[in-house]
C-alpha atoms as a PDB file:
ATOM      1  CA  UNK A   1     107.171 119.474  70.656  1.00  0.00           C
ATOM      2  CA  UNK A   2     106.036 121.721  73.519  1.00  0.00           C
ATOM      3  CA  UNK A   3     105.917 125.755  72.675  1.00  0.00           C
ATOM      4  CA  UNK A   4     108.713 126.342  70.713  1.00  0.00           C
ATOM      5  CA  UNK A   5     110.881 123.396  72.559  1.00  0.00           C
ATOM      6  CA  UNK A   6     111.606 119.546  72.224  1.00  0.00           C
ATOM      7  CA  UNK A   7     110.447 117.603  75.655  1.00  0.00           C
ATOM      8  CA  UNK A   8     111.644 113.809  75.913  1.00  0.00           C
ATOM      9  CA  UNK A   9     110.437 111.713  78.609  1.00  0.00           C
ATOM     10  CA  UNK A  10     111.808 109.068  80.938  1.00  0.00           C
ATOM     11  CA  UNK A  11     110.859 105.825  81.034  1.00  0.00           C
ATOM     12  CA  UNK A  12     108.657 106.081  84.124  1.00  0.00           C
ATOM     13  CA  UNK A  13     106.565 109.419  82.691  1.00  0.00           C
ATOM     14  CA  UNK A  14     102.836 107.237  83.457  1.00  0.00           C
ATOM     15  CA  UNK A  15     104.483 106.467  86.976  1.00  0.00           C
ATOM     16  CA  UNK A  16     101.568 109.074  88.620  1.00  0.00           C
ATOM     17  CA  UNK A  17     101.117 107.352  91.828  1.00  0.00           C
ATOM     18  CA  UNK A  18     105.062 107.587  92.527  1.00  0.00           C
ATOM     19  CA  UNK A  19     106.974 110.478  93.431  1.00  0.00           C
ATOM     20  CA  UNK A  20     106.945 114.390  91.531  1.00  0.00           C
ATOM     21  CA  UNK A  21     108.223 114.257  87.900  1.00  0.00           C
ATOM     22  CA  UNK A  22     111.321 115.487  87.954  1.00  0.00           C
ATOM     23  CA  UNK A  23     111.190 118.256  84.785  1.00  0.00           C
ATOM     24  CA  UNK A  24     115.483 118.770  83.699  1.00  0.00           C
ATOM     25  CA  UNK A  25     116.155 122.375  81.970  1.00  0.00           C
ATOM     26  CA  UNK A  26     119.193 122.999  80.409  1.00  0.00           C
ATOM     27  CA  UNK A  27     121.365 126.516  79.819  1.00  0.00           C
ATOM     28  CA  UNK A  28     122.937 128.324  77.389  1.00  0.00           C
ATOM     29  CA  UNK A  29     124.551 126.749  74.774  1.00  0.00           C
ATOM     30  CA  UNK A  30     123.351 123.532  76.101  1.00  0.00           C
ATOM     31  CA  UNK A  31     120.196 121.203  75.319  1.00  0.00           C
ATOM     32  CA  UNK A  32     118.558 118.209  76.865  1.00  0.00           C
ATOM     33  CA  UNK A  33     121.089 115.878  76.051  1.00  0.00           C
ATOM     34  CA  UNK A  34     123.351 117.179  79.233  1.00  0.00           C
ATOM     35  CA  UNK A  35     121.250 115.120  81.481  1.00  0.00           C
ATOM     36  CA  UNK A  36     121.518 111.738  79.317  1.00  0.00           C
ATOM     37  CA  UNK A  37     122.926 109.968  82.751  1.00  0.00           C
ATOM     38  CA  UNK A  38     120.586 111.498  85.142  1.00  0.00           C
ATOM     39  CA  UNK A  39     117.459 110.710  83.261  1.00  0.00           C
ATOM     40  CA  UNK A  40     118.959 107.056  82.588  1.00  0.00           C
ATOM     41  CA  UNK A  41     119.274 106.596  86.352  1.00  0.00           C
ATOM     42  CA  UNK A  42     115.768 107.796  87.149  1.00  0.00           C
ATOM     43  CA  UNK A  43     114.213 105.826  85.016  1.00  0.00           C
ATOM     44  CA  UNK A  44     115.867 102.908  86.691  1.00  0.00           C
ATOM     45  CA  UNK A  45     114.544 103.895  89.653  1.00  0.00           C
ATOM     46  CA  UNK A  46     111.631 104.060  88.120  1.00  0.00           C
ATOM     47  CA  UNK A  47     110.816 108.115  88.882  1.00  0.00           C
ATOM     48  CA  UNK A  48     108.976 109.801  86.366  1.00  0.00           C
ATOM     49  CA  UNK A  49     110.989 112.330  84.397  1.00  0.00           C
ATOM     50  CA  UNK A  50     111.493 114.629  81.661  1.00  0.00           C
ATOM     51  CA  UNK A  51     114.056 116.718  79.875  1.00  0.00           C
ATOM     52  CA  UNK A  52     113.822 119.765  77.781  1.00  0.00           C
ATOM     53  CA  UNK A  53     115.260 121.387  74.692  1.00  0.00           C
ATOM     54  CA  UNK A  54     114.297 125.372  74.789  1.00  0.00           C
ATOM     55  CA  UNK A  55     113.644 126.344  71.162  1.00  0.00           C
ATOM     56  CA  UNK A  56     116.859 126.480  69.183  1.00  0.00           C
ATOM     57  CA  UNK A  57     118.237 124.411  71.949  1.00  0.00           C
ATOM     58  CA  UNK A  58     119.800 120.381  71.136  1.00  0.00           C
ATOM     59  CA  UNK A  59     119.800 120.706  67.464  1.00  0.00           C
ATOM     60  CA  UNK A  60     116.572 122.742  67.203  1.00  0.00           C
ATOM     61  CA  UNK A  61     116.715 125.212  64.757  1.00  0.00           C
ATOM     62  CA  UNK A  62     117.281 128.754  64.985  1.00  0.00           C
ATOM     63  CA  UNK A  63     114.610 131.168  63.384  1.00  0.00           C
ATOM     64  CA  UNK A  64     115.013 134.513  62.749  1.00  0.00           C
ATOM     65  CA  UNK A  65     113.719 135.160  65.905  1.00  0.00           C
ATOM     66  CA  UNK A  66     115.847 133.223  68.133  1.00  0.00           C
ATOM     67  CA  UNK A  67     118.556 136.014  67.875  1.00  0.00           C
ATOM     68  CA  UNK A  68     116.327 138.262  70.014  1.00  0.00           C
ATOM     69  CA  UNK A  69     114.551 135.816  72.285  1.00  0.00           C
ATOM     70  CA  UNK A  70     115.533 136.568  76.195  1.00  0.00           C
ATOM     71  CA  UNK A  71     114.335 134.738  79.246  1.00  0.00           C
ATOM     72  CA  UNK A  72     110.973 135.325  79.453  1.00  0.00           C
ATOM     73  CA  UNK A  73     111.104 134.268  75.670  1.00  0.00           C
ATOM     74  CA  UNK A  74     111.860 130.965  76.254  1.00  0.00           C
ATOM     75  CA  UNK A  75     110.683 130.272  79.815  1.00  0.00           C
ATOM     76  CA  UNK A  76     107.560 130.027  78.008  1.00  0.00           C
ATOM     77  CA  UNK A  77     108.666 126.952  76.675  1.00  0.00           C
ATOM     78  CA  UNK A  78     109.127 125.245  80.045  1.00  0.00           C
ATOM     79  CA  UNK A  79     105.974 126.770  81.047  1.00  0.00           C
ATOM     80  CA  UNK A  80     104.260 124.615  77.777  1.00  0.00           C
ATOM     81  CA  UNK A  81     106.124 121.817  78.976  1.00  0.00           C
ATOM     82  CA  UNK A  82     104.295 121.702  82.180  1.00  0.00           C
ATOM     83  CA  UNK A  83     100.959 122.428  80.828  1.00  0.00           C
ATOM     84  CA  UNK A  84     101.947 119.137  78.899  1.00  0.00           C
ATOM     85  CA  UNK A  85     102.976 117.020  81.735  1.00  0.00           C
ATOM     86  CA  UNK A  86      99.639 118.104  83.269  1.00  0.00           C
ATOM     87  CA  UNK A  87     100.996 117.447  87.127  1.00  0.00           C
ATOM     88  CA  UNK A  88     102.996 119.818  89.226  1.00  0.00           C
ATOM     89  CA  UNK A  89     107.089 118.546  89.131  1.00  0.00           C
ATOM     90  CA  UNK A  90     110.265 119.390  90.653  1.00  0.00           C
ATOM     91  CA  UNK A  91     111.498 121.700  87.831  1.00  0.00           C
ATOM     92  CA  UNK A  92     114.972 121.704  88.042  1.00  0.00           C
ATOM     93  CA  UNK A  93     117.264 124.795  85.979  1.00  0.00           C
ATOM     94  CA  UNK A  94     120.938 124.591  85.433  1.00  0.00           C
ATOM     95  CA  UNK A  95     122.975 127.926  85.174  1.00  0.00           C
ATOM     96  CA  UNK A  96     120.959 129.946  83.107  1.00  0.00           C
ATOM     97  CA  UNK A  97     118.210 127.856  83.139  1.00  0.00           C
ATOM     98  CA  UNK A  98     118.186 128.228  86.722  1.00  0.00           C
ATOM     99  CA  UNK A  99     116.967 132.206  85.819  1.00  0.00           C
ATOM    100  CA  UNK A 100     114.380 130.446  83.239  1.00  0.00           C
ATOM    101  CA  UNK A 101     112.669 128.247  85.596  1.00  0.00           C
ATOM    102  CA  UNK A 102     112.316 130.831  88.267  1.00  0.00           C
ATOM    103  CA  UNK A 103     110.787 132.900  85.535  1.00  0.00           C
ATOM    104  CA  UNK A 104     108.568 130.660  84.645  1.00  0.00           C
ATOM    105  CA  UNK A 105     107.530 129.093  88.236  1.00  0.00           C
ATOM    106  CA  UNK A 106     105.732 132.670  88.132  1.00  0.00           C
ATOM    107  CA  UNK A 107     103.171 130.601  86.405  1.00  0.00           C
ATOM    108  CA  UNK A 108     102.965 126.820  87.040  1.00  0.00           C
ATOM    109  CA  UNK A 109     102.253 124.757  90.159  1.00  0.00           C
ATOM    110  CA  UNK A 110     105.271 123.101  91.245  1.00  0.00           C
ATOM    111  CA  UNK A 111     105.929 120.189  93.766  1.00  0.00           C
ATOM    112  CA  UNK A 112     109.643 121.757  94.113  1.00  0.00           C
ATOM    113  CA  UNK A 113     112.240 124.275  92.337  1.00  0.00           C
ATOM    114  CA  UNK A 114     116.149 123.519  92.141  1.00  0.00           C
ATOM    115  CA  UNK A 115     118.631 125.945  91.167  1.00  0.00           C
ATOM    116  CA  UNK A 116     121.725 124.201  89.800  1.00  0.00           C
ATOM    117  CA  UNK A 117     125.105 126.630  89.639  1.00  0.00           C
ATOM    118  CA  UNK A 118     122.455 129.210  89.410  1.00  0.00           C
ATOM    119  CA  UNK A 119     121.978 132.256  87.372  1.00  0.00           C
ATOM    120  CA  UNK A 120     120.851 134.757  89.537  1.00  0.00           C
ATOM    121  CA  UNK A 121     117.324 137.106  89.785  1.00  0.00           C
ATOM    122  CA  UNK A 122     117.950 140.293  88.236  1.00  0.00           C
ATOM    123  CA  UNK A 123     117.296 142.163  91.712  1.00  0.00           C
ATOM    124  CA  UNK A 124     119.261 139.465  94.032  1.00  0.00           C
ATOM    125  CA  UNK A 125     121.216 141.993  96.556  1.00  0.00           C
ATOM    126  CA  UNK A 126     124.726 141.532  95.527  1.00  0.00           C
ATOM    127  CA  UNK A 127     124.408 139.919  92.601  1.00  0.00           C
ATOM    128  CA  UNK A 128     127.341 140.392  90.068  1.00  0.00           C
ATOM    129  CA  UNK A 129     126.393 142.161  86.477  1.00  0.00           C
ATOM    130  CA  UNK A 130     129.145 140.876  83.934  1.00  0.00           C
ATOM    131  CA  UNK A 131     130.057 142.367  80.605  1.00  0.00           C
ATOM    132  CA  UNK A 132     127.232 142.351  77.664  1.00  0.00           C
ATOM    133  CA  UNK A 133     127.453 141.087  74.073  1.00  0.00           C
ATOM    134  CA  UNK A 134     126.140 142.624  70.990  1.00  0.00           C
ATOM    135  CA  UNK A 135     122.542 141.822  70.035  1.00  0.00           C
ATOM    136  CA  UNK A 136     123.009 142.198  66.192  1.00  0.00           C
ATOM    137  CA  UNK A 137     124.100 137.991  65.985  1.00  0.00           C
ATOM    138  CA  UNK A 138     123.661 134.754  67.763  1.00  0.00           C
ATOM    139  CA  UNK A 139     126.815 134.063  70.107  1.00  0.00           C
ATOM    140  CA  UNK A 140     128.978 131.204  68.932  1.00  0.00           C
ATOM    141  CA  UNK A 141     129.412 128.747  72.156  1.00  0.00           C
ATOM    142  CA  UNK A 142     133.212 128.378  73.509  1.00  0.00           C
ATOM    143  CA  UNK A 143     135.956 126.649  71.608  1.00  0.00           C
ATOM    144  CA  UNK A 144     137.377 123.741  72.919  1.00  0.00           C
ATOM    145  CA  UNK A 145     139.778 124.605  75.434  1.00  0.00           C
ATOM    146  CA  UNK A 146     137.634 126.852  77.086  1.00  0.00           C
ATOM    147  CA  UNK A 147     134.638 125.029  77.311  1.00  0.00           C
ATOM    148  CA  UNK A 148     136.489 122.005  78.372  1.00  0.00           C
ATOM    149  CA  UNK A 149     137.774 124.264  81.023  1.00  0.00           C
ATOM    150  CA  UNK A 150     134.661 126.238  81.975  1.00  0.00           C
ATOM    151  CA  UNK A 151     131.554 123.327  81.760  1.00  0.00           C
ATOM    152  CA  UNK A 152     134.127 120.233  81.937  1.00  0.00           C
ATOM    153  CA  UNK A 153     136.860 120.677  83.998  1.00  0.00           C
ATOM    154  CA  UNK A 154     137.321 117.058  85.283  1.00  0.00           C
ATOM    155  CA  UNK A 155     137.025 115.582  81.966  1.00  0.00           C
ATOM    156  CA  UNK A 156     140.210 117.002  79.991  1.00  0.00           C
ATOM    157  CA  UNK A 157     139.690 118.537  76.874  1.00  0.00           C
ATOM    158  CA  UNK A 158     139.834 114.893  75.384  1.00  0.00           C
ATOM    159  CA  UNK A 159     137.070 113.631  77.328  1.00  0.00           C
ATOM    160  CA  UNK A 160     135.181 116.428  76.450  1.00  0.00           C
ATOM    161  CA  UNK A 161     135.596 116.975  73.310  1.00  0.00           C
ATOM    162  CA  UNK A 162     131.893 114.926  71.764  1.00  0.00           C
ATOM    163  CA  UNK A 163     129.510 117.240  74.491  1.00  0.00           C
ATOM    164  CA  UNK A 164     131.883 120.493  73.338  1.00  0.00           C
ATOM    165  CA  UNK A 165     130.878 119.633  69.744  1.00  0.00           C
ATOM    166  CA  UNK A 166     126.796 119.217  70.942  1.00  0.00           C
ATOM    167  CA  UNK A 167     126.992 122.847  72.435  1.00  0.00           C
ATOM    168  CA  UNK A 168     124.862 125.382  70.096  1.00  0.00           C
ATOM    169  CA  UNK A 169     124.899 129.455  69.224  1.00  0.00           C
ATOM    170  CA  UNK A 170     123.250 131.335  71.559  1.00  0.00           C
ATOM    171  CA  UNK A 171     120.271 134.250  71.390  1.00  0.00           C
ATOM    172  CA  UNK A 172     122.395 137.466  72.401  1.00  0.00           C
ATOM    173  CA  UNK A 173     119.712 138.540  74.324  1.00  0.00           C
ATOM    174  CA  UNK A 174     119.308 135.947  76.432  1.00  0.00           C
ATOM    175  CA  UNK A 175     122.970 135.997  77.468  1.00  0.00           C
ATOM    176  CA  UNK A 176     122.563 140.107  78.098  1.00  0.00           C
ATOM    177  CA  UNK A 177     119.222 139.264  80.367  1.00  0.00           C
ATOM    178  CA  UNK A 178     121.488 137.492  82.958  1.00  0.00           C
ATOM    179  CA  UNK A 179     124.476 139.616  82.118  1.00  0.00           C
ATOM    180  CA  UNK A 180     123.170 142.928  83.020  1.00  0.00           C
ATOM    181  CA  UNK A 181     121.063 141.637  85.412  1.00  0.00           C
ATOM    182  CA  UNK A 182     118.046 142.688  83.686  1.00  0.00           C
ATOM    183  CA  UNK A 183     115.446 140.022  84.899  1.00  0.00           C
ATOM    184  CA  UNK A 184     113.777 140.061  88.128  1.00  0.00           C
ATOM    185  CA  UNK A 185     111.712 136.880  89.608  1.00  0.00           C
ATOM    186  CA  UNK A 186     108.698 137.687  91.542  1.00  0.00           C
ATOM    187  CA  UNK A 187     109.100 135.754  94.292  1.00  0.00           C
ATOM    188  CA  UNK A 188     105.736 136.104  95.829  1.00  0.00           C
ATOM    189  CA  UNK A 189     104.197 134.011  92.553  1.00  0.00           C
ATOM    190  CA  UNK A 190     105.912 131.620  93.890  1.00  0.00           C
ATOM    191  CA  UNK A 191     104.709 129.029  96.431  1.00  0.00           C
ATOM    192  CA  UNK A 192     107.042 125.907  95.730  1.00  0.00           C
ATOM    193  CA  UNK A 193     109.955 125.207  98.431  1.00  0.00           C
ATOM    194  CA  UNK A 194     113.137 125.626  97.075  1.00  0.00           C
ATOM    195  CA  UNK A 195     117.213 123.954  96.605  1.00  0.00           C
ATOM    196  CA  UNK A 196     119.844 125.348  95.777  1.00  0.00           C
ATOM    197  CA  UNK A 197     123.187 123.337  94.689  1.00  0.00           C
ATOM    198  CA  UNK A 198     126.818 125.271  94.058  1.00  0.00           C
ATOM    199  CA  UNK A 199     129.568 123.907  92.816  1.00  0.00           C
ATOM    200  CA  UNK A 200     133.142 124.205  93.877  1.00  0.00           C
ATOM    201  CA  UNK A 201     135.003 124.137  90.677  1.00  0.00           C
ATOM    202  CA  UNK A 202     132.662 127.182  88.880  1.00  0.00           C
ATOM    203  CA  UNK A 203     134.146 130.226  87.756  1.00  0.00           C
ATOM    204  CA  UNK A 204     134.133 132.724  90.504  1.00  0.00           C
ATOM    205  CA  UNK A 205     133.934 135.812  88.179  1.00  0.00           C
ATOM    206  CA  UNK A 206     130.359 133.975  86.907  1.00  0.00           C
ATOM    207  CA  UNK A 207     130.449 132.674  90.903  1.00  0.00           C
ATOM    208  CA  UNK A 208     131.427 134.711  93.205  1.00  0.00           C
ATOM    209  CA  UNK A 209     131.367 132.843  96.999  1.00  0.00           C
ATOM    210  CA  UNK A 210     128.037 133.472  98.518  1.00  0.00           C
ATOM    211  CA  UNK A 211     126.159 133.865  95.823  1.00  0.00           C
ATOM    212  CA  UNK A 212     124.468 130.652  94.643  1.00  0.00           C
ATOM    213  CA  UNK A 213     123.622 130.527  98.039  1.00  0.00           C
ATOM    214  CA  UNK A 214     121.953 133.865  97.923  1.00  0.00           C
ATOM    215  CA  UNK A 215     119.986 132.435  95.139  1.00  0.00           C
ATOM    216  CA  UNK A 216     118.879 129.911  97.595  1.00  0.00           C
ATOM    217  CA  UNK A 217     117.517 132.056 100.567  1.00  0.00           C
ATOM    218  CA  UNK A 218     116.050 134.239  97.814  1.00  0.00           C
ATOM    219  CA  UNK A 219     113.411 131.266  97.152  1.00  0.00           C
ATOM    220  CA  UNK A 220     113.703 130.523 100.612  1.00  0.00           C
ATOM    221  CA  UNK A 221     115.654 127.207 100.486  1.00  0.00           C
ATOM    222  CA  UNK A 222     118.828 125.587 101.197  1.00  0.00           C
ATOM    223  CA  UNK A 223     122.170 125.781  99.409  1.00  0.00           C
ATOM    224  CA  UNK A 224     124.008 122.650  99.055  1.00  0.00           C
ATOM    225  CA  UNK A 225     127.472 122.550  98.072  1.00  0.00           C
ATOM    226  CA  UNK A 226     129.411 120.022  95.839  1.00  0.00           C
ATOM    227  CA  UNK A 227     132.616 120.756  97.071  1.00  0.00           C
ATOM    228  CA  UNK A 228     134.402 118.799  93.850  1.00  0.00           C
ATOM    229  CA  UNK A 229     131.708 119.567  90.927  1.00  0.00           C
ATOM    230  CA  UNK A 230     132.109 120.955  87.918  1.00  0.00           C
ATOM    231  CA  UNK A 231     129.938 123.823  86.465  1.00  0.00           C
ATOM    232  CA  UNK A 232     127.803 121.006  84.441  1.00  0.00           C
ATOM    233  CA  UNK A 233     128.516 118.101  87.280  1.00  0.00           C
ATOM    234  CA  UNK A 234     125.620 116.251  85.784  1.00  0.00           C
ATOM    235  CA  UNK A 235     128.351 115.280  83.678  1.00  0.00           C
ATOM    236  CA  UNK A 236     131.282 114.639  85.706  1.00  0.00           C
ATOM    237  CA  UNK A 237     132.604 111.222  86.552  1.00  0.00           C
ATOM    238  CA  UNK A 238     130.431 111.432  90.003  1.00  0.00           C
ATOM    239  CA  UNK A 239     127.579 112.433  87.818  1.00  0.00           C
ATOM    240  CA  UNK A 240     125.263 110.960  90.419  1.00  0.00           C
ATOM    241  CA  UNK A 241     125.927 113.757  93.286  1.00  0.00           C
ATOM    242  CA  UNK A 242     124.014 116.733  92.332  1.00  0.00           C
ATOM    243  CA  UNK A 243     121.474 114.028  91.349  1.00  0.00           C
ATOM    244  CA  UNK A 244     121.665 111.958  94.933  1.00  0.00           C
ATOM    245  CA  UNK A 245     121.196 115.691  96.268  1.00  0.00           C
ATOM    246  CA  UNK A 246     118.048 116.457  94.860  1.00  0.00           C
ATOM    247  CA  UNK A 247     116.258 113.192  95.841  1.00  0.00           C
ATOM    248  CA  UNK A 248     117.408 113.490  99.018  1.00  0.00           C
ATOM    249  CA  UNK A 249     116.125 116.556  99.305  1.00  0.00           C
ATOM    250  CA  UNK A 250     112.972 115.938  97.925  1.00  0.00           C
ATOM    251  CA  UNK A 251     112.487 112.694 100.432  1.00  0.00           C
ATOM    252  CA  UNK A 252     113.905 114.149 103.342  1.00  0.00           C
ATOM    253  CA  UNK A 253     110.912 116.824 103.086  1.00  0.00           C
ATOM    254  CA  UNK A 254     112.865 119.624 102.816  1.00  0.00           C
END
């Protein structure tokens, strides 16, 4: 346990004289489990990593208080999680945790930030707002159908069906924080060099062209687009590609 979160760790995590630990952070309705396949491949390759459950995340449970914990709520957890790994990594956020872990890069030393399908900052020029939820209850996560359409497009709804049922309830607030747009990132707290990595299948309503990319040159990186991914395409049949683009990143050297 790590703040109010669940960290599980590769089989390479006492690999400190290899490359950055590679820290994996989940988003809504999600947990660590999404990145079963990527953290099975780097520990192959023997590359220290981690994964991370924010609290009430991956079959955590859900206090009282989880119904009004927003971003900077539960970036704290990632920000525990680092103070636990005790070396700077390449913390990595998918959708909204791409919002979280720029959040929380405000305070940790990083060796690298990617922003997968990224939520964006709260004052990103031309970032979309999208309608808000009520705060009074936790937010059930899609049915079927539509989360087989939205997170798992190339599976089929068949296919997708055991990772649907792993999806949790989400904290209201937390939803509303990237919804209304109600988060900035202080960019200037952070020193790290940055990726960015669209995906072609998203939802344009949740991403619009451009702006993923805008996310990018916001923490002054690249944008790499995965012209066939899925929303969570660290689950798609190609699983490896948005993985393969992050270490290639990383060993290019920016």
């Amino acid at each position: 346990r790590v703040g109010d979160g669940r960290l599980f760790l590769g089989d390479a995590i006492d690999n400190a004289d290899g490359p950055p630990l590679v820290l994996l952070v989940h988003g809504a309705f999600h947990g660590a489990w999404c990145y079963g396949l990527w953290m099975r491949e780097l520990d192959r390759r023997g590359w220290p990593a981690a994964a991370l459950d924010i609290r009430g995340h991956g079959g955590l449970a859900q206090d009282d208080a989880f119904v009004a914990a927003g971003v900077r709520d539960m970036a704290a957890d990632i920000v525990a999680a680092g103070r636990e790994l005790g070396r700077p990594p390449i913390l990595c956020g998918h959708s909204l945790g791409a919002l979280l872990v720029g959040v929380a890069a405000e305070d940790m030393d990083l060796a690298g930030l990617v922003l997968m399908a990224p939520s964006p900052p709260g004052q990103l020029p031309g970032a979309k707002a999208l309608p808000t939820v009520p705060e009074t209850d936790v937010i059930a996560p899609p049915e079927l159908a539509t989360a087989a359409s939205k997170f798992f497009p190339r599976l089929g709804a068949a296919k997708a069906a055991p990772l649907v049922e792993r999806l949790t309830s989400e904290s209201p607030v937390l939803l509303n924080d990237r919804m209304a747009l109600r988060v900035p990132v202080d960019r200037e707290k952070i020193s790290a060099r940055a990726l960015s990595i669209s995906a072609g299948l998203d939802d344009q309503d949740l991403h619009p062209p451009g702006q993923d990319a805008a996310v990018g040159a916001f923490y002054g990186g690249p944008n790499q687009h995965l012209p066939n991914a899925s929303h969570c395409f660290m689950c798609d049949p190609d699983w490896d590609a948005g993985l393969e683009a992050i270490l290639n990143w990383w060993q290019a050297g920016y």
